[in-house]
C-alpha atoms as a PDB file:
ATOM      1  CA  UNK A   1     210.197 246.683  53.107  1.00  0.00           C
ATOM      2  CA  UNK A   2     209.534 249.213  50.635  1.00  0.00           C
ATOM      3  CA  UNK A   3     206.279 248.295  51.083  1.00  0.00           C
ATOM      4  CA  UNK A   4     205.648 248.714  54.036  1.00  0.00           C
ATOM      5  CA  UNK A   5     207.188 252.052  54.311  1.00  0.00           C
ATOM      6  CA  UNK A   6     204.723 253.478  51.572  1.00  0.00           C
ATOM      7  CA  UNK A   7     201.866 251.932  53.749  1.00  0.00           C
ATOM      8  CA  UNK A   8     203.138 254.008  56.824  1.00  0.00           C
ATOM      9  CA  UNK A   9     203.638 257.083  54.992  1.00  0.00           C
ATOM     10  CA  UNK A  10     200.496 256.941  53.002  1.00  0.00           C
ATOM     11  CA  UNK A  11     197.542 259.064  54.632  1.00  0.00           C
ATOM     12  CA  UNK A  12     194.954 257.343  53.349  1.00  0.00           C
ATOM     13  CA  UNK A  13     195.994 254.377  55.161  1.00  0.00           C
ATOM     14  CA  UNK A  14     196.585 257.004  58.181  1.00  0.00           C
ATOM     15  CA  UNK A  15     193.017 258.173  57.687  1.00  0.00           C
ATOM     16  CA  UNK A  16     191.520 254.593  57.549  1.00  0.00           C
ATOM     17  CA  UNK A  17     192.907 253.601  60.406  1.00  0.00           C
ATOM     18  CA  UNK A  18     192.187 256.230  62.566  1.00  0.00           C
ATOM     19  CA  UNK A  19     189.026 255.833  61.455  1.00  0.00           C
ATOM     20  CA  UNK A  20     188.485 252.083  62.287  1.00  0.00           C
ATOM     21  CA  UNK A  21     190.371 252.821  65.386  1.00  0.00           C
ATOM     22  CA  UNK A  22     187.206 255.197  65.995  1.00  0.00           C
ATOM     23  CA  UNK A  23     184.421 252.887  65.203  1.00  0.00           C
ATOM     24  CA  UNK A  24     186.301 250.222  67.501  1.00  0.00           C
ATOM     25  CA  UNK A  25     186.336 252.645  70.359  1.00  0.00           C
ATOM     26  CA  UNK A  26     182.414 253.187  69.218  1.00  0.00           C
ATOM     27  CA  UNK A  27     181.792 249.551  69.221  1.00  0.00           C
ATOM     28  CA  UNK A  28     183.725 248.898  72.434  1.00  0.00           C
ATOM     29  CA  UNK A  29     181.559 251.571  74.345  1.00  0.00           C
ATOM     30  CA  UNK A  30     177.943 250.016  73.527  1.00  0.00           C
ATOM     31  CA  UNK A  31     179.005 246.604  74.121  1.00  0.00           C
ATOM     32  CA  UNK A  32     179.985 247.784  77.702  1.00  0.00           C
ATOM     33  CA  UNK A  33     177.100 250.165  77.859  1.00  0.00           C
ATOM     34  CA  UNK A  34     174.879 247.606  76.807  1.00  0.00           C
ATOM     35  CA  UNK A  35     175.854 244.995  79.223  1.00  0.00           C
ATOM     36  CA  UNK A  36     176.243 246.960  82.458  1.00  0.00           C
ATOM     37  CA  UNK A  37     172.491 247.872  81.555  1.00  0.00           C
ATOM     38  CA  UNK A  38     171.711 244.045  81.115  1.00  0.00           C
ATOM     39  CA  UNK A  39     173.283 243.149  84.236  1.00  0.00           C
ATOM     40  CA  UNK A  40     171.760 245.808  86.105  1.00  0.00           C
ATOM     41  CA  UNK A  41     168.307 245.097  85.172  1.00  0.00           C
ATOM     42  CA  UNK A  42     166.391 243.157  87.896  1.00  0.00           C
END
């Protein structure tokens, strides 16, 4: 457990995974972008 409490109290993990959380939100937003556009185009 020890661990996994220094993980949670580290900010560089804190950092990193804001910043993947981020890039995922990035990602997530062209895919959708990207399709609706696809779909749309007769």
């Amino acid at each position: 457990m020890n661990f996994f409490s220094m993980l949670l109290n580290d900010p560089v993990v804190m950092y990193s995974v804001g910043g993947l959380i981020i890039l995922l939100g990035i990602c997530a937003f062209y895919v959708y972008y990207f399709i609706t556009h696809v779909i749309d185009d007769k």
